[in-house]
PDB file of N, CA and C in Angstrom:
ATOM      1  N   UNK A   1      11.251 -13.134  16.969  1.00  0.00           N
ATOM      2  CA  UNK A   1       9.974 -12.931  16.318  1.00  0.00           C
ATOM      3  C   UNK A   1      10.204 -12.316  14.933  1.00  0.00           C
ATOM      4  N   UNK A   2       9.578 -12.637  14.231  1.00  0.00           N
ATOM      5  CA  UNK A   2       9.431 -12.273  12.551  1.00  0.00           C
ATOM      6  C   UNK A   2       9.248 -10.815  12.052  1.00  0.00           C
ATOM      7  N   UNK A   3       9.755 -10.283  11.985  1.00  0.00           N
ATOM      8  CA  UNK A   3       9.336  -8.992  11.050  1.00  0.00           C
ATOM      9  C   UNK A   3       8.942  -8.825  10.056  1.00  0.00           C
ATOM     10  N   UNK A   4       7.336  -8.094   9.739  1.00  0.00           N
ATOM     11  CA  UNK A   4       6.584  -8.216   8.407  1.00  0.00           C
ATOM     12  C   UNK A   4       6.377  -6.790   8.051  1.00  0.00           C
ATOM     13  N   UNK A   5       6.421  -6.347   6.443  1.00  0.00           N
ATOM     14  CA  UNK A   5       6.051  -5.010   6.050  1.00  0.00           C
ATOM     15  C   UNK A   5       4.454  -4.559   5.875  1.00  0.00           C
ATOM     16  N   UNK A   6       3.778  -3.882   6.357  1.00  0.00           N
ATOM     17  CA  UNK A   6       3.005  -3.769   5.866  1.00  0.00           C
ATOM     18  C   UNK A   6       2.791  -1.845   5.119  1.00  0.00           C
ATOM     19  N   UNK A   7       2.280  -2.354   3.749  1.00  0.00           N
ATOM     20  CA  UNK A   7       2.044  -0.677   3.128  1.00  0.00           C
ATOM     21  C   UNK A   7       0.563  -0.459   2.888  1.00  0.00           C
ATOM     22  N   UNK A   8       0.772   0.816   3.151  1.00  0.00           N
ATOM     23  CA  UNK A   8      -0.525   1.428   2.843  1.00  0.00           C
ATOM     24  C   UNK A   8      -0.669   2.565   2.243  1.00  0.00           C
ATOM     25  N   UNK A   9      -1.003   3.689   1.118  1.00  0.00           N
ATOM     26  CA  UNK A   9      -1.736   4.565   0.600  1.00  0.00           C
ATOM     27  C   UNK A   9      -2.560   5.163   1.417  1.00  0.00           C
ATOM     28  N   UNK A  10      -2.621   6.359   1.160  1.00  0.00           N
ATOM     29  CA  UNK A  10      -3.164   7.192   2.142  1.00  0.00           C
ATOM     30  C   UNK A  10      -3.428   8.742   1.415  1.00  0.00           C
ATOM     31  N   UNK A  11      -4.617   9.503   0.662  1.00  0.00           N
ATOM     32  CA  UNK A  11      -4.466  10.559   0.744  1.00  0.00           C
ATOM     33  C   UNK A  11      -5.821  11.114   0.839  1.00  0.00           C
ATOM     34  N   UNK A  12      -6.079  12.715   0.858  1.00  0.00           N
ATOM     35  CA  UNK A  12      -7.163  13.492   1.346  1.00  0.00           C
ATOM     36  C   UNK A  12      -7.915  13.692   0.526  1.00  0.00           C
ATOM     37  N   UNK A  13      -9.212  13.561   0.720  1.00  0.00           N
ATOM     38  CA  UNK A  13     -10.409  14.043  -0.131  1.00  0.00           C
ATOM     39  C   UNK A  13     -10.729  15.583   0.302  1.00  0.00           C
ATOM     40  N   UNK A  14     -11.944  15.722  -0.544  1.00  0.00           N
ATOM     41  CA  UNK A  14     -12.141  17.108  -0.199  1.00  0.00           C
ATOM     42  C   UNK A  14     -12.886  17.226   1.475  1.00  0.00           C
ATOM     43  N   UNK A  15     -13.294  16.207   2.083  1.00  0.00           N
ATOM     44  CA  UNK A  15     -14.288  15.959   3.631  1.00  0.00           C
ATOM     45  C   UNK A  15     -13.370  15.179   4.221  1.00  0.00           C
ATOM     46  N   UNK A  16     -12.880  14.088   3.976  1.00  0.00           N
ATOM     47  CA  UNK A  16     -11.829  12.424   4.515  1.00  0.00           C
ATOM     48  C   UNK A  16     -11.097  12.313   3.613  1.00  0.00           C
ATOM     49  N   UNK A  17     -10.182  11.875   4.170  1.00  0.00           N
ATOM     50  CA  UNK A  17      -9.160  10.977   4.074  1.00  0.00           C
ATOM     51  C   UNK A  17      -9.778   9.043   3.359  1.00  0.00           C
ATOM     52  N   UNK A  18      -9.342   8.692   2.212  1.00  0.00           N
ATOM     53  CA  UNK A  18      -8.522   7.512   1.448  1.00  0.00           C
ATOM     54  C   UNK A  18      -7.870   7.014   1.413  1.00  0.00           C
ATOM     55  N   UNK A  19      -7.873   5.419   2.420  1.00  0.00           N
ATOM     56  CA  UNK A  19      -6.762   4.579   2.686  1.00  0.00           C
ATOM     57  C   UNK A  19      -6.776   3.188   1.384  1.00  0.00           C
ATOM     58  N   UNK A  20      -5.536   3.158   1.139  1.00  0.00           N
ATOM     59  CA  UNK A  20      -5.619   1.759   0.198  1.00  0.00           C
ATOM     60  C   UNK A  20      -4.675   0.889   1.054  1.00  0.00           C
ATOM     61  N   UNK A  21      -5.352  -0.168   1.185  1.00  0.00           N
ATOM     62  CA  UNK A  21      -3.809  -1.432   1.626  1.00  0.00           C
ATOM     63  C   UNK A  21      -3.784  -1.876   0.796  1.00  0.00           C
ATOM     64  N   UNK A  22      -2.089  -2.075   0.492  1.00  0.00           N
ATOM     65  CA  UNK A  22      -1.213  -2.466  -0.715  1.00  0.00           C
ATOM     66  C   UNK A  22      -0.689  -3.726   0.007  1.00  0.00           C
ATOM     67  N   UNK A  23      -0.356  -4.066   0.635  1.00  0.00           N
ATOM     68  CA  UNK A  23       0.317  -5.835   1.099  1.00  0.00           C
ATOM     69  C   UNK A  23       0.769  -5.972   2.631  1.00  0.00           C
ATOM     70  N   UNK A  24       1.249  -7.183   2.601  1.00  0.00           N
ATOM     71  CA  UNK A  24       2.017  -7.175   3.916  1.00  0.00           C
ATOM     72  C   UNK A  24       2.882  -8.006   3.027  1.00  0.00           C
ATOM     73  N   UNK A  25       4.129  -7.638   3.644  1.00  0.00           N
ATOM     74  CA  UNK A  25       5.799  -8.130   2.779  1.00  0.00           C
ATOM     75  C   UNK A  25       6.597  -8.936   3.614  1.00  0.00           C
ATOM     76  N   UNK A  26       7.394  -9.700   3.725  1.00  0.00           N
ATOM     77  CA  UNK A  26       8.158 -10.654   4.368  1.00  0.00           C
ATOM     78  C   UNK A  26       9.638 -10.038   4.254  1.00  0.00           C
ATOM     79  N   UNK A  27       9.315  -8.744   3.725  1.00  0.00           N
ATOM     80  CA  UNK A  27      10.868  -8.096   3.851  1.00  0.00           C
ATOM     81  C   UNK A  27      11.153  -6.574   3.249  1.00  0.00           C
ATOM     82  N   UNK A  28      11.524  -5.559   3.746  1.00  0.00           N
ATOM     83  CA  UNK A  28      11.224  -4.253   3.237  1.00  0.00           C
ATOM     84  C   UNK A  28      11.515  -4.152   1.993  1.00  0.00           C
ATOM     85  N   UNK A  29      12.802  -5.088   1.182  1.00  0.00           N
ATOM     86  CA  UNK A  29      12.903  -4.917  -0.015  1.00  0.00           C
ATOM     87  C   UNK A  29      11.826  -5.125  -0.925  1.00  0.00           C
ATOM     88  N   UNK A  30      10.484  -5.943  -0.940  1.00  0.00           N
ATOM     89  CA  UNK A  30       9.716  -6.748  -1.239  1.00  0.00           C
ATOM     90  C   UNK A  30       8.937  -5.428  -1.176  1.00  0.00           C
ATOM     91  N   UNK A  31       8.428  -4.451   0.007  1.00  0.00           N
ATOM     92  CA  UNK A  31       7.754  -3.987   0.403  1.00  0.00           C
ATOM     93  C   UNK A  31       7.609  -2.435  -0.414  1.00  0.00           C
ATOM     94  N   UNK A  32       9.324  -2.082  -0.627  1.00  0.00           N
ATOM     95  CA  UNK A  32       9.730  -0.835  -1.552  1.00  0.00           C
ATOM     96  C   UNK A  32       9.027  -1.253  -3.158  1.00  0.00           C
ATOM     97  N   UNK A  33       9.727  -2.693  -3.612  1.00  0.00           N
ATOM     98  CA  UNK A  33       9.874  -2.520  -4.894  1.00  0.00           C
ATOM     99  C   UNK A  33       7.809  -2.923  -4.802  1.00  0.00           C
ATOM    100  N   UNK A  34       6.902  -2.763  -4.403  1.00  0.00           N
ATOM    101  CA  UNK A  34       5.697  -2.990  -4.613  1.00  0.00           C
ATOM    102  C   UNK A  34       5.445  -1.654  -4.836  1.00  0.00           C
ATOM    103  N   UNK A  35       5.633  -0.864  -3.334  1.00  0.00           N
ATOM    104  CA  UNK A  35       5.768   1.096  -3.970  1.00  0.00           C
ATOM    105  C   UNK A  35       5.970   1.449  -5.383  1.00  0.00           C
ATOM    106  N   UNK A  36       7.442   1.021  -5.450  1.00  0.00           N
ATOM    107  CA  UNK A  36       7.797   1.577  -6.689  1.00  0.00           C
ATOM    108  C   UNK A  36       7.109   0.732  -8.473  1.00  0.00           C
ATOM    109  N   UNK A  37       6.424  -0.056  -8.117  1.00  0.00           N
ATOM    110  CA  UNK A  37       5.589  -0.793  -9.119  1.00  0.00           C
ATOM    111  C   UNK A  37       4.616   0.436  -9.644  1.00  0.00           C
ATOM    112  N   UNK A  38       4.353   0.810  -8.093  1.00  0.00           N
ATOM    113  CA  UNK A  38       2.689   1.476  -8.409  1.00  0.00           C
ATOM    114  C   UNK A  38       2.723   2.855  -8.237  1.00  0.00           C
ATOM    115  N   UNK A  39       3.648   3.551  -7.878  1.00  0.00           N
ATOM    116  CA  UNK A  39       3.987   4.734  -8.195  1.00  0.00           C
ATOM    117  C   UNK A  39       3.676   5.594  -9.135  1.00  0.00           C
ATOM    118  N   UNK A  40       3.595   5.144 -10.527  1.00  0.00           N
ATOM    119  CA  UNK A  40       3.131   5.264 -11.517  1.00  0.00           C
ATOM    120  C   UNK A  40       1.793   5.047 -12.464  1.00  0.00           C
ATOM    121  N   UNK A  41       0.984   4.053 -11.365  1.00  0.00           N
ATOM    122  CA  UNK A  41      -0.717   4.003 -11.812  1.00  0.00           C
ATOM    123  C   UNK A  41      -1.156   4.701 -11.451  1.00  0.00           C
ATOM    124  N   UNK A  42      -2.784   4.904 -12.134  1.00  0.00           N
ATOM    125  CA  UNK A  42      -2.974   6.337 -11.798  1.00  0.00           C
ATOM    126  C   UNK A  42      -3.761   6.034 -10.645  1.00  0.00           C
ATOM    127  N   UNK A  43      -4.250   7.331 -10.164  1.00  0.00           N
ATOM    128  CA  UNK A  43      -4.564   7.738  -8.709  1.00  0.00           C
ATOM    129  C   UNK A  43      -3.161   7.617  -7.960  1.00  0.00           C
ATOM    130  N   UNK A  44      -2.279   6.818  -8.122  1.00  0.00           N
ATOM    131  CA  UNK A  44      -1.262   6.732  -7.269  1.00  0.00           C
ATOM    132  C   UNK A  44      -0.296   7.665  -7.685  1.00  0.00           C
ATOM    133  N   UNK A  45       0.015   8.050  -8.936  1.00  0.00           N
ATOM    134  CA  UNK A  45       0.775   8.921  -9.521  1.00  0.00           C
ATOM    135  C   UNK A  45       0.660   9.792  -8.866  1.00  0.00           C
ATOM    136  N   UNK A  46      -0.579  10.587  -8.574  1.00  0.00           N
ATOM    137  CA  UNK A  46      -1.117  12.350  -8.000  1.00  0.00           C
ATOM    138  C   UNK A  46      -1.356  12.031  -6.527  1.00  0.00           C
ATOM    139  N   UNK A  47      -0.596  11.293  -5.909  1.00  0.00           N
ATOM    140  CA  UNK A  47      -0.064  11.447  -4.479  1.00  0.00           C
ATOM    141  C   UNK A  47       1.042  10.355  -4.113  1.00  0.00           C
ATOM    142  N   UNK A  48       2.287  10.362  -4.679  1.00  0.00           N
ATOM    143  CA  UNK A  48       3.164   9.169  -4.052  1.00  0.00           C
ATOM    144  C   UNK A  48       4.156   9.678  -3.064  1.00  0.00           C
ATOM    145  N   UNK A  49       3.485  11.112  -2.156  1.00  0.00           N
ATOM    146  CA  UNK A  49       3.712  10.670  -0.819  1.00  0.00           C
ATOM    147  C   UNK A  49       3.033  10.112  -0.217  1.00  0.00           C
ATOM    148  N   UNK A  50       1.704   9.436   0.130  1.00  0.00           N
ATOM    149  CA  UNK A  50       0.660   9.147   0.144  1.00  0.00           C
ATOM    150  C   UNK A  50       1.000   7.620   0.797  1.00  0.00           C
ATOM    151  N   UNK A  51       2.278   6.340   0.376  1.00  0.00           N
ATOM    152  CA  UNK A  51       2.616   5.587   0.875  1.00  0.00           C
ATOM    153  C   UNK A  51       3.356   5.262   2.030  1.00  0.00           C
ATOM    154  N   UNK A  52       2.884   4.462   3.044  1.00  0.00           N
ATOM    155  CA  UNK A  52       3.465   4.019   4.466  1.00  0.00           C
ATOM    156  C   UNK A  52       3.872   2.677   4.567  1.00  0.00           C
ATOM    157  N   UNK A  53       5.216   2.655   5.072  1.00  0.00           N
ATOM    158  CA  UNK A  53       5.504   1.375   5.174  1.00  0.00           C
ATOM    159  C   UNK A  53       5.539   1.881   6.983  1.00  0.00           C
ATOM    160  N   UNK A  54       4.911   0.077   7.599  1.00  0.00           N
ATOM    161  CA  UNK A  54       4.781  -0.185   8.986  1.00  0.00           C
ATOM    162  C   UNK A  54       5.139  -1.427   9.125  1.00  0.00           C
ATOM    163  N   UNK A  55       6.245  -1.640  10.496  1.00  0.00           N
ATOM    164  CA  UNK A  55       6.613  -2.695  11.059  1.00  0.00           C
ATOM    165  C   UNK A  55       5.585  -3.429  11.589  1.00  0.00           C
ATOM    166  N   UNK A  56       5.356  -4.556  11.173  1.00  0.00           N
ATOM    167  CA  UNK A  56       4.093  -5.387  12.159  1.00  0.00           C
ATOM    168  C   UNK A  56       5.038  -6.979  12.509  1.00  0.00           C
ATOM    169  N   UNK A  57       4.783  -7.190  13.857  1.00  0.00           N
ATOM    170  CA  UNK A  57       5.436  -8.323  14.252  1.00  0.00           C
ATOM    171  C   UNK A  57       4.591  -9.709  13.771  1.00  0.00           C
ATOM    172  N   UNK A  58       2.944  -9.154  13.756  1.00  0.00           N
ATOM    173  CA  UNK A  58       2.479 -10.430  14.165  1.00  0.00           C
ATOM    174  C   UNK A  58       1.585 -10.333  12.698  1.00  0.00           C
ATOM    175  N   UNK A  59       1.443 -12.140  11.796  1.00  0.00           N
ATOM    176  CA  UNK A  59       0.629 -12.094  10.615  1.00  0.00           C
ATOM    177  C   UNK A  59      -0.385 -13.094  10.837  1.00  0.00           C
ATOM    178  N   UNK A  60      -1.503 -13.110  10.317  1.00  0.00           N
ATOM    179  CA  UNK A  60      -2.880 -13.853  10.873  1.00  0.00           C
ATOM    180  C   UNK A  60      -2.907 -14.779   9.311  1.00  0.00           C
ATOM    181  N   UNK A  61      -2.851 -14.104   8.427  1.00  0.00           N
ATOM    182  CA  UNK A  61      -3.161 -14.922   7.246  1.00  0.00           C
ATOM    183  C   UNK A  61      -2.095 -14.908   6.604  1.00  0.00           C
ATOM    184  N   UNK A  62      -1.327 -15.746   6.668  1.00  0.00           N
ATOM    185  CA  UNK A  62      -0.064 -16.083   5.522  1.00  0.00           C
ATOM    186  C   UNK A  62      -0.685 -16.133   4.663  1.00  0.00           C
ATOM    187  N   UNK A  63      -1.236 -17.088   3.877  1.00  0.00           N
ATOM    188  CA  UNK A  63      -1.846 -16.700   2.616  1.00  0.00           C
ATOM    189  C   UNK A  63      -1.730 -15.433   1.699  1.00  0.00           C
ATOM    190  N   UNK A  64      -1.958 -14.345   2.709  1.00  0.00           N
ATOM    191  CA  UNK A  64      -1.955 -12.834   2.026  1.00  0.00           C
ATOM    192  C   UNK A  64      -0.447 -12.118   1.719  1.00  0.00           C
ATOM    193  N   UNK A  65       0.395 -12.788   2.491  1.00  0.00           N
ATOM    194  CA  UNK A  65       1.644 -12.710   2.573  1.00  0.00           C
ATOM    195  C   UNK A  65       2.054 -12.453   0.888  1.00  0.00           C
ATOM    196  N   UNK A  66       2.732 -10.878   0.714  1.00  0.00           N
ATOM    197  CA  UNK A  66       3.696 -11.100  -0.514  1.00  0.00           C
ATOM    198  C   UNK A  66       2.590 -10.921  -1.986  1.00  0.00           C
ATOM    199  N   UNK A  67       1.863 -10.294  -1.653  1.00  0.00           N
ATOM    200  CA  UNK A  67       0.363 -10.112  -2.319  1.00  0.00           C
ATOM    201  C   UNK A  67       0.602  -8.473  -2.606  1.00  0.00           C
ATOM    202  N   UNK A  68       0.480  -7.763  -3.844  1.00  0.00           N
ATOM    203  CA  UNK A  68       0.215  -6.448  -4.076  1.00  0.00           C
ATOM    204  C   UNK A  68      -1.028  -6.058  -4.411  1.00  0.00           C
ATOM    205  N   UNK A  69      -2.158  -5.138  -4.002  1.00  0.00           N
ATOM    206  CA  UNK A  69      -3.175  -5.291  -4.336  1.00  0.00           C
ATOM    207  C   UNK A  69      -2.754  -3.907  -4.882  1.00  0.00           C
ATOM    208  N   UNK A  70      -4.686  -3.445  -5.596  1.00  0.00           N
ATOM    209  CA  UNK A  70      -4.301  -2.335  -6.395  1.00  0.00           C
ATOM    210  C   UNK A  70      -3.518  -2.359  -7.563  1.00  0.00           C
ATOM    211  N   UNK A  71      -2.802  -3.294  -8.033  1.00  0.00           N
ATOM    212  CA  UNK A  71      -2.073  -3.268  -9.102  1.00  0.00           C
ATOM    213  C   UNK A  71      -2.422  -2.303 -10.490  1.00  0.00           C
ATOM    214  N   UNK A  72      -3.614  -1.685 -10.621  1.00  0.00           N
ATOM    215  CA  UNK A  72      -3.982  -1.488 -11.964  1.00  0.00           C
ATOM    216  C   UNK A  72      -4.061   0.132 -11.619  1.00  0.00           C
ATOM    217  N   UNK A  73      -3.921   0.481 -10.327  1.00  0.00           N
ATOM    218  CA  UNK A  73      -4.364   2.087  -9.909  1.00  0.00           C
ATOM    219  C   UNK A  73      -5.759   1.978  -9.194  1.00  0.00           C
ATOM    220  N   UNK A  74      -6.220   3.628  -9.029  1.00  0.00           N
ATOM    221  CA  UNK A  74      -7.406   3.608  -8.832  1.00  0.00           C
ATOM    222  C   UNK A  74      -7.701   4.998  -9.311  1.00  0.00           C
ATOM    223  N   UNK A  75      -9.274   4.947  -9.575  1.00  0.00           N
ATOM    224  CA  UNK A  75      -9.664   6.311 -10.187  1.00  0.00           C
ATOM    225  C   UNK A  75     -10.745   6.805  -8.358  1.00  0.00           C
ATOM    226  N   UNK A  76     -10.973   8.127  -7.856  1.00  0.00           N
ATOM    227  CA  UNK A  76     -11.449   7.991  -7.155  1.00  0.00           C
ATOM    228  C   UNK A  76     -12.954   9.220  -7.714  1.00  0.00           C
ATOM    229  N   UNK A  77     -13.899   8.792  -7.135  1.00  0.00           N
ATOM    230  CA  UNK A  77     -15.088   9.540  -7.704  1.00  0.00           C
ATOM    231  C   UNK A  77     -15.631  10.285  -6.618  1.00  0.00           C
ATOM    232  N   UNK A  78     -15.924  11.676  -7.058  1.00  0.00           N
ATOM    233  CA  UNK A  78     -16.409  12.503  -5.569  1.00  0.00           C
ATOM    234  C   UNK A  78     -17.754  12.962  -6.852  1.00  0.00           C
ATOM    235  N   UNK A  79     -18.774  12.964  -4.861  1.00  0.00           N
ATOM    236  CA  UNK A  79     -19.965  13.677  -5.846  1.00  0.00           C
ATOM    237  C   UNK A  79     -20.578  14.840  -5.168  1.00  0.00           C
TER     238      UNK A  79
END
């Protein structure tokens, strides 16, 4: 069976918790160098422990396969 990466972003508000999904990868190398893309946009900058990589066996939409979302950062707004 296939092994797929999937990452995710993750940090605390002042009430909850802020999840971002960043991709599902066809290989951890694929899966790091997407981390290390975005490491440096903002919102991601001021938490890059904040990223999880997870083993998932099973993928529903190839299509999405190998896809980085988030690319530009994110700003987050509390009111």
């Amino acid at each position: 069976m296939k092994t797929y990466y999937e990452v995710d972003h993750k940090h605390k508000l002042i009430d909850h918790y802020e999840k971002k999904h960043i991709g599902i990868f066809s290989s951890l190398q694929k899966a790091e160098a997407a981390i290390k893309n975005l490491q440096n946009k903002p919102g991601f900058k001021d938490t890059p422990e904040g990223f999880k990589v997870k083993k998932i066996m099973r993928l529903l939409k190839y299509r999405l396969l190998d896809n980085t979302y988030w690319v530009d950062g994110y700003d987050t707004y509390t009111y």
